[in-house]
Protein backbone atom coordinates (compact mmCIF):
# COMPACT_ATOMS: atom_id res chain seq x y z
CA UNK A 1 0.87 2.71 -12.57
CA UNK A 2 2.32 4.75 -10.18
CA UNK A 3 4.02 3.22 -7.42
CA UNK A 4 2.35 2.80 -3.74
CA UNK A 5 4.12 5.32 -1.13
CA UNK A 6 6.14 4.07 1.24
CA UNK A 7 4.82 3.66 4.96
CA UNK A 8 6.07 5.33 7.96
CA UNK A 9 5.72 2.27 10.03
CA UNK A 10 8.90 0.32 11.64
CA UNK A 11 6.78 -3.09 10.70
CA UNK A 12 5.64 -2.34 7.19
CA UNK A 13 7.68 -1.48 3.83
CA UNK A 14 4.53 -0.57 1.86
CA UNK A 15 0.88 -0.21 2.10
CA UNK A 16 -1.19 -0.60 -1.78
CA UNK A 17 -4.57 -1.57 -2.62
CA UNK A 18 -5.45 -4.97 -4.33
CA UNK A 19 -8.20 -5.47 -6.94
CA UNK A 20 -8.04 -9.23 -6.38
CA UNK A 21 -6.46 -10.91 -3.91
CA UNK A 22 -5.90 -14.76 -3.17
CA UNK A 23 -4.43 -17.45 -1.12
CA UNK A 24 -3.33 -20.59 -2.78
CA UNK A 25 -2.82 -23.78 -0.66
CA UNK A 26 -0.52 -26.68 -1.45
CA UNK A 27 1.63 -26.61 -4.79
CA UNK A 28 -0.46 -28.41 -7.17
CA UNK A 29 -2.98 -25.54 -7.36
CA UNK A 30 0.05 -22.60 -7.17
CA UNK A 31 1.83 -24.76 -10.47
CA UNK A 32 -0.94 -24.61 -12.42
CA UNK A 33 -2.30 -21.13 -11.61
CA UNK A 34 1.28 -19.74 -12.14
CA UNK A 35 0.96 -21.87 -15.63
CA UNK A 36 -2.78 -19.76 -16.40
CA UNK A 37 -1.21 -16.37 -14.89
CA UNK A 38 2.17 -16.54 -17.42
CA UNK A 39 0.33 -17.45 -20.11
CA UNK A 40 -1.45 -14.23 -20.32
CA UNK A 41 1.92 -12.09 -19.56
CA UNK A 42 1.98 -9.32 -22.11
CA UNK A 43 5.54 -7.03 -21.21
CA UNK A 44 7.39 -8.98 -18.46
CA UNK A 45 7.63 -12.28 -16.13
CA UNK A 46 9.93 -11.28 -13.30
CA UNK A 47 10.64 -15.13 -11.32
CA UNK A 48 12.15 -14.58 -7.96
CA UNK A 49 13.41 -17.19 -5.56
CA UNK A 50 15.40 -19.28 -3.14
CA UNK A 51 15.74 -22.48 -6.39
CA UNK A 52 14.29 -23.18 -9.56
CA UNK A 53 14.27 -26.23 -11.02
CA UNK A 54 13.44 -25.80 -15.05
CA UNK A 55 12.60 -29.89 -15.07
CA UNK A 56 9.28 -29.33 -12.95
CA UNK A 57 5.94 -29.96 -14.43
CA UNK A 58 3.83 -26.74 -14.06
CA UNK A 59 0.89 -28.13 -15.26
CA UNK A 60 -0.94 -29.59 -18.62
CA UNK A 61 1.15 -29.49 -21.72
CA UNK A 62 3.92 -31.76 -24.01
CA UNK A 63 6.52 -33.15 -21.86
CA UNK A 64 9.33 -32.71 -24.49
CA UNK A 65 10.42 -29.79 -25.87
CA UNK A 66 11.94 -30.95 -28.75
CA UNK A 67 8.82 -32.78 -29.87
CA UNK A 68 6.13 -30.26 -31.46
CA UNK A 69 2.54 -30.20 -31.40
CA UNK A 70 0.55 -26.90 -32.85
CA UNK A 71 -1.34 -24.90 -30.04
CA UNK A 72 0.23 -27.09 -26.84
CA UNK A 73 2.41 -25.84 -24.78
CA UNK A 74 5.42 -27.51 -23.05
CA UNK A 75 4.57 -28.50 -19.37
CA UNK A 76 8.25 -28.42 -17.93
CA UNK A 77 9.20 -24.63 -16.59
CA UNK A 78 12.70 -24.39 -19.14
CA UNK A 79 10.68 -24.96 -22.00
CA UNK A 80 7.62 -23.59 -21.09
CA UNK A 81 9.46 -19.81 -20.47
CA UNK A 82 11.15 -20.38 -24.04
CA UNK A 83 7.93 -21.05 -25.42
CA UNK A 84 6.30 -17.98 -23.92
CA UNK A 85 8.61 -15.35 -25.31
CA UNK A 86 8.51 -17.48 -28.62
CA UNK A 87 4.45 -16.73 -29.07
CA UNK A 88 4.53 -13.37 -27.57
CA UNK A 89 6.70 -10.79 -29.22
CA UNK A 90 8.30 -8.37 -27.14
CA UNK A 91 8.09 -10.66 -23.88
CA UNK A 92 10.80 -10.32 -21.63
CA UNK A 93 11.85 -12.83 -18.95
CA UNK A 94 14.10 -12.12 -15.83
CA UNK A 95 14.91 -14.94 -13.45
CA UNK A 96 17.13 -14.38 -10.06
CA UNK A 97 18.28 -16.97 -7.96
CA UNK A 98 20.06 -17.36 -4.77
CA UNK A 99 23.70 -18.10 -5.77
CA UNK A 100 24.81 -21.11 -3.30
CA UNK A 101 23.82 -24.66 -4.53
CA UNK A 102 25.02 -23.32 -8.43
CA UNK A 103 26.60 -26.19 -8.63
CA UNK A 104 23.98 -28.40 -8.02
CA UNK A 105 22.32 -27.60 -11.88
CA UNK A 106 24.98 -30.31 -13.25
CA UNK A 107 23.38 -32.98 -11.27
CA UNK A 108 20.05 -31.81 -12.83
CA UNK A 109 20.76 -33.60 -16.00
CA UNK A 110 18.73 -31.65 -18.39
CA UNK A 111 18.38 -28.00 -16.91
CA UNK A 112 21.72 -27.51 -18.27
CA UNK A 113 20.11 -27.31 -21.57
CA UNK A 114 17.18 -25.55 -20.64
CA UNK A 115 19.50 -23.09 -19.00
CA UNK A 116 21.48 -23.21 -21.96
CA UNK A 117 18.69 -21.85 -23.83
CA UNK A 118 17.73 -19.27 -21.97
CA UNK A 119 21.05 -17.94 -21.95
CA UNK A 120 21.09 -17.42 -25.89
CA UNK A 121 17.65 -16.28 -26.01
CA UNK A 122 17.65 -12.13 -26.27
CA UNK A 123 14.80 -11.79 -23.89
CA UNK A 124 15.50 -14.16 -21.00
CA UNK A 125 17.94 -13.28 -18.52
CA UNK A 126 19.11 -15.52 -15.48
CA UNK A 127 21.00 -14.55 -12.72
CA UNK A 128 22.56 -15.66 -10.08
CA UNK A 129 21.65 -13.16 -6.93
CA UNK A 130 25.52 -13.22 -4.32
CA UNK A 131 23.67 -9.40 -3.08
CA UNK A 132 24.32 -10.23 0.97
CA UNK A 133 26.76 -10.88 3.34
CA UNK A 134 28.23 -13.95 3.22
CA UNK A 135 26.31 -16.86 5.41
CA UNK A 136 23.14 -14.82 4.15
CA UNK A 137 20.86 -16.42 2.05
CA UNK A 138 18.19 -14.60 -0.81
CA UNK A 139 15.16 -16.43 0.66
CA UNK A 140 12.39 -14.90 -1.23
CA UNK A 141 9.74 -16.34 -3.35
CA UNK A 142 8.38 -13.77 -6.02
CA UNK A 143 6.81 -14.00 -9.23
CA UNK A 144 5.45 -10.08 -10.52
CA UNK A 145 3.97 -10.44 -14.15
CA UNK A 146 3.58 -7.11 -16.25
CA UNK A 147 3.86 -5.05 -12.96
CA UNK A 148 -0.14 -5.72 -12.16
CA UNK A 149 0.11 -9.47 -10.83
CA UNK A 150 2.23 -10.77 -8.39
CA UNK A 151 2.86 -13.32 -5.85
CA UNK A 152 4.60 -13.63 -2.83
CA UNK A 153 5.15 -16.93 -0.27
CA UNK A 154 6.50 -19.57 0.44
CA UNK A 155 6.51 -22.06 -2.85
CA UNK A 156 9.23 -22.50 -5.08
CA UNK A 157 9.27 -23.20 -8.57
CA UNK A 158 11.57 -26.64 -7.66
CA UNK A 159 11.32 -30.41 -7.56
CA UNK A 160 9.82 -31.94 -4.22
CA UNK A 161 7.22 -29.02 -4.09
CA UNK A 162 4.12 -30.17 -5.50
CA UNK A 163 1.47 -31.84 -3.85
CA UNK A 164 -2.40 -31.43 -3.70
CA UNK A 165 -4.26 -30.55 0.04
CA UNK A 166 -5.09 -34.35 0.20
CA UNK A 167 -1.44 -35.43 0.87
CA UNK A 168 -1.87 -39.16 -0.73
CA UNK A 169 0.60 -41.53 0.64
CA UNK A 170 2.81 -42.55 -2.69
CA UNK A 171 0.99 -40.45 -4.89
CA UNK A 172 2.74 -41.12 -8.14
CA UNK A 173 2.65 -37.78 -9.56
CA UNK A 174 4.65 -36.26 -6.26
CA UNK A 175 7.63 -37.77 -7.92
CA UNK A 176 11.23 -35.97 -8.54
CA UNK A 177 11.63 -34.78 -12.56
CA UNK A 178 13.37 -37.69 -14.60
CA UNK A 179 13.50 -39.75 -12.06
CA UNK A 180 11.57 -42.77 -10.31
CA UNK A 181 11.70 -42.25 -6.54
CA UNK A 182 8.65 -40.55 -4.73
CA UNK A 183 8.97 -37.78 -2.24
CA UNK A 184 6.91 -37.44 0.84
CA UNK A 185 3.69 -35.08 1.37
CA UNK A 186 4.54 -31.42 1.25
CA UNK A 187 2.25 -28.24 2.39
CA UNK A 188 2.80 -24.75 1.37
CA UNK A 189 1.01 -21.63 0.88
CA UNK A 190 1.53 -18.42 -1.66
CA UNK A 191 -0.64 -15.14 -2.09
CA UNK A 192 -1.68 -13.74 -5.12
CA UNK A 193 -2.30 -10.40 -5.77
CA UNK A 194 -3.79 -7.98 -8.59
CA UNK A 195 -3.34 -3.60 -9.14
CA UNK A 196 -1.15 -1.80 -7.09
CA UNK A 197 -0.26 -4.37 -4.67
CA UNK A 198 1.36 -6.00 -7.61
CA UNK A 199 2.93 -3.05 -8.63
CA UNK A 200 4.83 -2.49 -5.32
CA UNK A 201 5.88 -6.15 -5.49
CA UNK A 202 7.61 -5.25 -8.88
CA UNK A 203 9.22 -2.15 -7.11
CA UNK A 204 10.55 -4.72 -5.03
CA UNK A 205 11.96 -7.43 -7.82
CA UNK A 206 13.86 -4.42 -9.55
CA UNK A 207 15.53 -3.50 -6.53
CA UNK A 208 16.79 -6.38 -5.76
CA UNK A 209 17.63 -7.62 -9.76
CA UNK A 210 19.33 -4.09 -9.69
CA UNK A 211 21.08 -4.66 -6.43
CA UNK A 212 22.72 -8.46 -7.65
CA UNK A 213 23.93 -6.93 -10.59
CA UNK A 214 21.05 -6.73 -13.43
CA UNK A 215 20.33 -4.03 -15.94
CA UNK A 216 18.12 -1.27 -14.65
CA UNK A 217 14.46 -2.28 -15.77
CA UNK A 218 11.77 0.42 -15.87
CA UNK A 219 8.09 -0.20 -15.10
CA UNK A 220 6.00 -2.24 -17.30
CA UNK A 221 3.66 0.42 -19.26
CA UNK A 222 -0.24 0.92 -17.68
CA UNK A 223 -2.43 -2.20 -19.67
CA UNK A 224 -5.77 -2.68 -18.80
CA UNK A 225 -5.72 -6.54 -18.83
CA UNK A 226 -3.56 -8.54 -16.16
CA UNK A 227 -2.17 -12.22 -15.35
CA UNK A 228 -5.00 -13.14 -12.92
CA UNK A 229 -5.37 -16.78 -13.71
CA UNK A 230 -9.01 -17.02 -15.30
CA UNK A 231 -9.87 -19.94 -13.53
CA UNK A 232 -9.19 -18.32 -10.34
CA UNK A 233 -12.04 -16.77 -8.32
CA UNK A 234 -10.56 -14.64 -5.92
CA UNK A 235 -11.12 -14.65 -2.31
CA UNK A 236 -10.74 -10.90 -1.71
CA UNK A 237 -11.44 -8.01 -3.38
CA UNK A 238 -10.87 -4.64 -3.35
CA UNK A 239 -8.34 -4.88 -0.16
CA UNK A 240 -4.93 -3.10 1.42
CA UNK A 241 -2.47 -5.39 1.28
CA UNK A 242 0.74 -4.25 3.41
CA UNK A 243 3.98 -5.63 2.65
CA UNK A 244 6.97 -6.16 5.17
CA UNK A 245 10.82 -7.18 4.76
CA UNK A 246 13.84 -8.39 5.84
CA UNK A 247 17.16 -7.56 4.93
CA UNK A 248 20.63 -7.24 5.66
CA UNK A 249 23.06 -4.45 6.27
CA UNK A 250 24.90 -5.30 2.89
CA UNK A 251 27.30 -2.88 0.50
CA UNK A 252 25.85 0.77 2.22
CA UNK A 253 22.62 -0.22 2.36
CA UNK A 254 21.01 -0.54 5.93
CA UNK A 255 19.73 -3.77 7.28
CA UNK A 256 15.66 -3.89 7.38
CA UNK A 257 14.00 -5.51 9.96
CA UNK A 258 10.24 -5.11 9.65
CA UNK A 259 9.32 -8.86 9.43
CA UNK A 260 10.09 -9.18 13.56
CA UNK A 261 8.82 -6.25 14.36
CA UNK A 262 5.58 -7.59 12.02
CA UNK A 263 5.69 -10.81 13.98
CA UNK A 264 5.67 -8.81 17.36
CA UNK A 265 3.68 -6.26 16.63
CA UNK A 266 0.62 -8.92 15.37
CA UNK A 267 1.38 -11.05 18.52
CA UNK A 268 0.83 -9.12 20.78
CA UNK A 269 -2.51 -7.39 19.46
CA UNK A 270 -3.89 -11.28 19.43
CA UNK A 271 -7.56 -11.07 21.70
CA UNK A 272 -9.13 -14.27 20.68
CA UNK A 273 -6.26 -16.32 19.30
CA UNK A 274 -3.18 -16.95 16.94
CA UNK A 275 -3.33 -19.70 14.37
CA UNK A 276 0.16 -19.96 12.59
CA UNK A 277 1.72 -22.56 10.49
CA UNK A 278 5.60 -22.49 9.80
CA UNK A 279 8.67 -24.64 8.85
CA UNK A 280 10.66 -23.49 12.58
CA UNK A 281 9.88 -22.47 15.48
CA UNK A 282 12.95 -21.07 16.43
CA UNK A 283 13.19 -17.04 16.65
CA UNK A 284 13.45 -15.82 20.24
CA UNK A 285 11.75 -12.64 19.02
CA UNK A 286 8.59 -14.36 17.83
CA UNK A 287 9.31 -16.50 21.04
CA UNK A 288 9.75 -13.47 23.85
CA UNK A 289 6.89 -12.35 21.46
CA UNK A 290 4.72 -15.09 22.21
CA UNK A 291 5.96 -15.73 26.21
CA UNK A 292 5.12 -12.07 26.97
CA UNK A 293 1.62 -12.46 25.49
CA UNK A 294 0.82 -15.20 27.53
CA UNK A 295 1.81 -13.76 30.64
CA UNK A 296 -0.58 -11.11 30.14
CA UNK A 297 -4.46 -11.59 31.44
CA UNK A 298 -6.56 -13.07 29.19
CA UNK A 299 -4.09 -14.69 27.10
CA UNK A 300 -5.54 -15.94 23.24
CA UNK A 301 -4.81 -19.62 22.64
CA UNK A 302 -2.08 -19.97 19.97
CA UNK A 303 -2.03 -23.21 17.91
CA UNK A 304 1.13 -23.52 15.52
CA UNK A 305 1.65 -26.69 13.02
CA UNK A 306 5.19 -27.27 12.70
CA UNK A 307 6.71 -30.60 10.52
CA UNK A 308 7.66 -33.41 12.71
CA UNK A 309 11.56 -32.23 12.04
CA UNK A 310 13.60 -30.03 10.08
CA UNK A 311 14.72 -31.21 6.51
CA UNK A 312 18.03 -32.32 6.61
CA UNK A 313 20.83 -32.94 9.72
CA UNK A 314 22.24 -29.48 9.39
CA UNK A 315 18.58 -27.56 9.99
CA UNK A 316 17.53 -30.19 12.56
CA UNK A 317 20.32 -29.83 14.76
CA UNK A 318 20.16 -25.97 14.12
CA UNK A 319 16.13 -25.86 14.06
CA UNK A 320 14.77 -29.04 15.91
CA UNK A 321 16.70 -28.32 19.21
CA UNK A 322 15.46 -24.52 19.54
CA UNK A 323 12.08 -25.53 19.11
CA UNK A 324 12.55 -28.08 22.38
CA UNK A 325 14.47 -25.23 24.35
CA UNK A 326 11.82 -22.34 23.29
CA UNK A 327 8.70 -24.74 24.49
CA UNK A 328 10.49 -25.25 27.88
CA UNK A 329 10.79 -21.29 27.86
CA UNK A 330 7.45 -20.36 26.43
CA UNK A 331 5.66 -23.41 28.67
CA UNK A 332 6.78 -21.27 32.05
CA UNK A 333 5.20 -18.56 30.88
CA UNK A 334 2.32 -19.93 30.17
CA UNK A 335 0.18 -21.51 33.08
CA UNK A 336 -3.36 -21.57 31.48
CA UNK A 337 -2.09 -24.03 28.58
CA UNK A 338 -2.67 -21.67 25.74
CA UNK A 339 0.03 -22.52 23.55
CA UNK A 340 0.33 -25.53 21.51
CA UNK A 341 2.49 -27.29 18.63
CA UNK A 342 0.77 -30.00 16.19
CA UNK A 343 2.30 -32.16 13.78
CA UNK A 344 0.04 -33.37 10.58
CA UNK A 345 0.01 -36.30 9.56
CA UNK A 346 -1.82 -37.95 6.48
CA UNK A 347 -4.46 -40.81 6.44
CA UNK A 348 -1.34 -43.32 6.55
CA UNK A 349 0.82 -41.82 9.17
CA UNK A 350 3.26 -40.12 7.58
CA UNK A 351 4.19 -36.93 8.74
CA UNK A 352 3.42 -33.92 6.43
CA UNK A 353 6.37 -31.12 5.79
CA UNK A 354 5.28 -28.00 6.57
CA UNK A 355 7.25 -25.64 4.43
CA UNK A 356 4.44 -22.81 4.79
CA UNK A 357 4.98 -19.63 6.64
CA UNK A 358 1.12 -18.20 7.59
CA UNK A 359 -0.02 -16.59 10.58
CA UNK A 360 -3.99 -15.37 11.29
CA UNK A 361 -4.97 -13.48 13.95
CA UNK A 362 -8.67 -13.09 15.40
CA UNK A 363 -9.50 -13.86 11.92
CA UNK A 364 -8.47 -10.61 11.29
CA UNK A 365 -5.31 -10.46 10.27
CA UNK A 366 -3.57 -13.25 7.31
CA UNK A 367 0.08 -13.26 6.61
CA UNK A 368 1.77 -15.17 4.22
CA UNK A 369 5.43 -14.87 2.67
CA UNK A 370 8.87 -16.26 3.00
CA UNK A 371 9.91 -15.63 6.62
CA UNK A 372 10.20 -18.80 8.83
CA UNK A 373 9.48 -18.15 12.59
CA UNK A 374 13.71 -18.73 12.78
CA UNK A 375 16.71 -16.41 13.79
CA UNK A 376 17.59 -16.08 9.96
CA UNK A 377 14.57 -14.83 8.81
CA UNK A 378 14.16 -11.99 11.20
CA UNK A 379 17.47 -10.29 10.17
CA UNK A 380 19.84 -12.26 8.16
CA UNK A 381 18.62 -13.42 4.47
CA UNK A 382 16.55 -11.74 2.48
CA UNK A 383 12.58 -12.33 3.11
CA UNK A 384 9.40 -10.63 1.67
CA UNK A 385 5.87 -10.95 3.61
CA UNK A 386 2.66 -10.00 2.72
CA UNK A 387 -0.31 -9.23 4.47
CA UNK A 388 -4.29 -8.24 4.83
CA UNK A 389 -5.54 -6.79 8.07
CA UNK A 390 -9.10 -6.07 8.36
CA UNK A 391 -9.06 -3.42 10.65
CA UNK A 392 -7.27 -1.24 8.63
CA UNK A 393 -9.84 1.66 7.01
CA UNK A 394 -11.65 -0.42 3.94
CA UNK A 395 -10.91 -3.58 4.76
CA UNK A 396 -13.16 -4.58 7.09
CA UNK A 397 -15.03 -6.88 4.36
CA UNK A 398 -11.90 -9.04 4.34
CA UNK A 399 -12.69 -10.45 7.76
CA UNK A 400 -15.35 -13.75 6.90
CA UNK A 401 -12.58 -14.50 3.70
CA UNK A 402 -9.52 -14.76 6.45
CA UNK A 403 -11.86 -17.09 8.50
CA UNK A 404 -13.09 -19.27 5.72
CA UNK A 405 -9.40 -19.62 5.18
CA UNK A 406 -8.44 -21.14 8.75
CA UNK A 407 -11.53 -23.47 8.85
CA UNK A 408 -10.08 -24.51 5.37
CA UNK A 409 -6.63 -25.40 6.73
CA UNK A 410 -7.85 -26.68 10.02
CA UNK A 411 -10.02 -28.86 7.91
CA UNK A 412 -6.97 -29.95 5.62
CA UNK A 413 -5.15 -30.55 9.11
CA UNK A 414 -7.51 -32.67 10.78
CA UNK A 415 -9.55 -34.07 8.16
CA UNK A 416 -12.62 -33.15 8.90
CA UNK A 417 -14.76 -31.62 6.73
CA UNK A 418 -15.10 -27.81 6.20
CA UNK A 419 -18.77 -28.11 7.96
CA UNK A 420 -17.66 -29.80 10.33
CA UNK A 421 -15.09 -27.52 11.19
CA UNK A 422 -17.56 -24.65 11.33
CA UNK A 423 -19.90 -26.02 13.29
CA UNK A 424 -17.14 -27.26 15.80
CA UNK A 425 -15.60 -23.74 16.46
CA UNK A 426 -19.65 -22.04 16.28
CA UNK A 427 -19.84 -24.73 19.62
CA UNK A 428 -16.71 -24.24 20.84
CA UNK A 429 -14.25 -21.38 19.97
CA UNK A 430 -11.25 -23.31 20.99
CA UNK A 431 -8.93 -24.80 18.16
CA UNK A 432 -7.26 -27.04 20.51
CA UNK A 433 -10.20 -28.32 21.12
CA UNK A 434 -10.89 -29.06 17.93
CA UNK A 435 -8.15 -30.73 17.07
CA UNK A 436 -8.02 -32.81 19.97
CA UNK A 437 -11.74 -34.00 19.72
CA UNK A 438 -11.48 -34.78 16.09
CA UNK A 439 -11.34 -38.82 14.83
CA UNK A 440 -7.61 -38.92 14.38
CA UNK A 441 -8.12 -42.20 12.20
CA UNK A 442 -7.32 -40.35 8.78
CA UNK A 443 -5.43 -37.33 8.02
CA UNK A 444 -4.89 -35.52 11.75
CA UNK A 445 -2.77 -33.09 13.87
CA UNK A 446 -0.93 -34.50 16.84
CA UNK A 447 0.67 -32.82 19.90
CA UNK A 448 4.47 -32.17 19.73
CA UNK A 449 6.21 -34.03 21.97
CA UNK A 450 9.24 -32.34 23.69
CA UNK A 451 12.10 -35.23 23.42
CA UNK A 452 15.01 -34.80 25.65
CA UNK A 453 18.03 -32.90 24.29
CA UNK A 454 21.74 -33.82 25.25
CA UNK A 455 23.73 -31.34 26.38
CA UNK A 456 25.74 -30.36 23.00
CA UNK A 457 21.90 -30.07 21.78
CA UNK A 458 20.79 -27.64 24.34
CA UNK A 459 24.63 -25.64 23.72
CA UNK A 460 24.13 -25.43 19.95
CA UNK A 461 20.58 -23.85 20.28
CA UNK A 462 21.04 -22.03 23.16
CA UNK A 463 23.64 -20.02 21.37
CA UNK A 464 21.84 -20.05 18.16
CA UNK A 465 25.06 -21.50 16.86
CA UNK A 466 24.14 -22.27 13.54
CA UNK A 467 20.66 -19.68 13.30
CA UNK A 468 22.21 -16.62 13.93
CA UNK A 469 20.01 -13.15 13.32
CA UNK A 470 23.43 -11.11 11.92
CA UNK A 471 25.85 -11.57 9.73
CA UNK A 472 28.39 -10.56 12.45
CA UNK A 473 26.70 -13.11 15.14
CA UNK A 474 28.41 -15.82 12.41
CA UNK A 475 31.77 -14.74 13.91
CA UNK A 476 31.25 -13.82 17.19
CA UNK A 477 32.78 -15.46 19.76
CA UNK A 478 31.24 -18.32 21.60
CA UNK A 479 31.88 -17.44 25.16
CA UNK A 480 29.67 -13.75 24.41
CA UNK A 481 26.73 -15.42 22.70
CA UNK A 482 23.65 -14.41 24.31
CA UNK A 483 21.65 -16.49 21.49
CA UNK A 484 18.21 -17.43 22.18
CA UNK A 485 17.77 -15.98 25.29
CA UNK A 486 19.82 -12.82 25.45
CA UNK A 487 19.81 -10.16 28.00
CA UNK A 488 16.85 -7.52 27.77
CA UNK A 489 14.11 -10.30 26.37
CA UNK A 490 11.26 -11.38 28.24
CA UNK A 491 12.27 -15.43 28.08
CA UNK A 492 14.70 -16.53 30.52
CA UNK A 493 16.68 -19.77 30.04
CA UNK A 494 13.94 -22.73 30.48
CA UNK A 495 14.50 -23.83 34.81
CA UNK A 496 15.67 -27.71 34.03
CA UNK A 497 18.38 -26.38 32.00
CA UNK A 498 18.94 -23.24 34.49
CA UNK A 499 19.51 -26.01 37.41
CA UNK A 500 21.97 -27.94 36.02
């Protein structure tokens, strides 16, 4: 399969067609899909991503690998890969993995075994990717099988990940690998996708396995059948999928930036409205982005579902006190109230963690991928978006999918039902609305409130101490931080914090 040209655009890496295409919602579904899809792998499973955790449960199968049964497979990801490239001859497997947190795999109990194993099998290779600056992080989440599937967004293969779109308070399956302590409801989001779209994406995973120090792997040879999970019915078909990255300036290669310029490019063509779901809200491109939108006439009403707070005290001071000073910014340029944050919740009140990074525009456009709407992700770690925009020639038969797709979420959100989500926005175009009117008894989306921030708070984000877009901003002195509102952007620093 020959691989898709390159585009010419500043926003987009690669343009390539998609037989099938697919969003998958919440990692229950995405486990046992990827369990279907790797089953059928015939040449080559290429795993990409920020962690792996071989304990995890994929799906159905034996829990032990050590204890045989003819024609089932192991359930757990270590044994599960073994298996594979025991029943397939010739099957390779190539794993890469951000390097920090290495040392966390001997407090995983038995993934030093399973990682034992893969190291003395002849066709699995793990590695270890340390291809960036230092402070840089490899943030993507990949999978290509045999060069004509992939998947790119924001799910890891690791514990605390799964969860169904129902978000049951102490569901006992959402429950950490060996152990007996639940975790708390988790939403994500992935995209699969099938021909040449795939085949870029595989471009992509040997560039990078090349660049952290793997063997040089050629293409996968032209096969007429692929991975496409067979229980999967796919929500597009036939589409351009573009695909957009972010990288740094690392070892002579240049730093790519064409996840911002995605985010402000799509922003500002918003009409109608912007529905987005992410795990920050702290870029001050996507913000000036945003802020400049809504200064213009007509603005588009912009709903974004954050979690409550970040995960962990190092994000949430980094994370949780941008987000307050970016609202004050955005909220002065923004008169008619067209901009709002919502926190879900499930049916008992506890918040959900939003770890997806999605954006749809005018039901036109869907994006899905790695980046976070934060600093990082526009220029420092290593990030890999997809996308399907339906005014691009041939795709215009994408557009009812993309909107069946928000009144799916928004229904998830809210809990109301997909009808009723249909008919609500047929009345009334207005999300906000929407959420606002709906029962708020069970599963729901409520406003974010804007808590007051001390004044080391408003310093650290301000200066985007510990988000920084660079490598270089890491050591750059304090007193010539321009951070998150630097000279030349549209946002100026938020008037209560501009009197003081």
């Amino acid at each position: 399969m020959d691989p898709a040209p390159a585009s010419q655009s500043p926003s987009v890496w690669r343009f390539a067609r998609a037989s099938r295409a697919h969003v998958v919602i919440d990692a229950a579904a995405y486990f046992t899909l990827m369990q279907q899809a790797m089953v059928e792998a015939r040449q080559r499973i290429h795993l990409i991503g920020w962690d792996f955790d071989t304990r995890v449960r994929l799906g159905p199968g034996r829990r032990f690998w050590n204890l045989p049964r003819k024609g089932i497979n192991p359930a757990r990801l270590g044994a599960f890969v073994v298996w594979l490239c025991e029943r397939t001859p010739g099957l390779q497997v190539r794993v890469l993995k951000w390097n920090f947190g290495a040392l966390k795999f001997l407090l995983r109990g038995t993934m030093i075994l399973d990682l034992l194993r893969w190291f003395l099998h002849p066709r699995i290779d793990f590695k270890f990717d340390s291809a960036h600056p230092l402070g840089c992080s490899h943030h993507q989440k990949v999978v290509v099988i045999d060069d004509n599937f992939a998947v790119s967004g924001g799910i890891d293969m690791t514990s605390d990940r799964w969860d169904t779109p129902e978000h049951l308070e102490d569901d006992p399956r959402r429950r950490r690998p060996y152990g007996t302590k639940l975790y708390g409801p988790w939403h994500d989001l992935s995209m699969m996708v099938e021909g040449e779209a795939a085949a870029a994406l595989g471009e992509l995973g040997r560039e990078r396995w090349l660049l952290a120090g793997g063997a040089p792997m050629l293409p996968c040879a032209p096969q007429a059948e692929t991975a496409w999970p067979p229980s999967l019915k796919a929500e597009f078909r036939d589409v351009e999928v573009g695909i957009a990255r972010t990288r740094s300036a690392w070892n002579g290669l240049d730093e790519v930036r064409e996840i911002e310029a995605l985010f402000v490019e799509h922003i500002l063509r918003a009409r109608r409205f912007i529905y987005a779901e992410s795990q920050y809200f702290a870029s001050r491109a996507v913000a000036d982005a945003i802020a400049r939108r809504l200064a213009m006439p007509d603005p588009p009403e912009i709903v974004l579902i954050n979690p409550e707070s970040a995960d962990g005290w190092l994000e949430q001071t980094a994370m949780d006190g941008a987000r307050v000073r970016l609202c004050h910014a955005v909220g002065e340029c923004d008169p008619q109230g067209r901009f709002r944050i919502f926190i879900p919740y499930n049916a008992a009140g506890t918040a959900i963690y939003v770890h997806a990074k999605l954006m749809i525009v005018d039901d036109e456009i869907v994006r899905i991928g790695s980046a976070n709407m934060n600093n990082r992700s526009m220029g420092l770690d290593s990030e890999c978006d997809v996308f399907i925009d339906a005014a691009r020639p041939g795709n215009d038969h994408a557009a009812p999918a993309i909107h069946r797709l928000r009144v799916t979420l928004l229904a998830e959100h809210t809990g109301l039902s997909r009808e009723e989500v249909e008919a609500g926005l047929a009345a009334n175009p207005s999300m906000i609305d929407l959420i606002e009117a709906a029962p708020g008894k069970g599963k729901r989306l409520e406003p974010f409130v804007l808590r007051p921030l001390t004044d080391a708070e408003k310093a650290v984000a301000d200066n985007a101490l510990l988000d920084p877009e660079r490598p270089e901003d890491l050591f750059e002195p304090f007193s010539k931080r321009h951070g998150l509102f630097r000279r030349g952007g549209f946002l100026r620093r938020p008037r209560e914090w501009r009197r003081r």
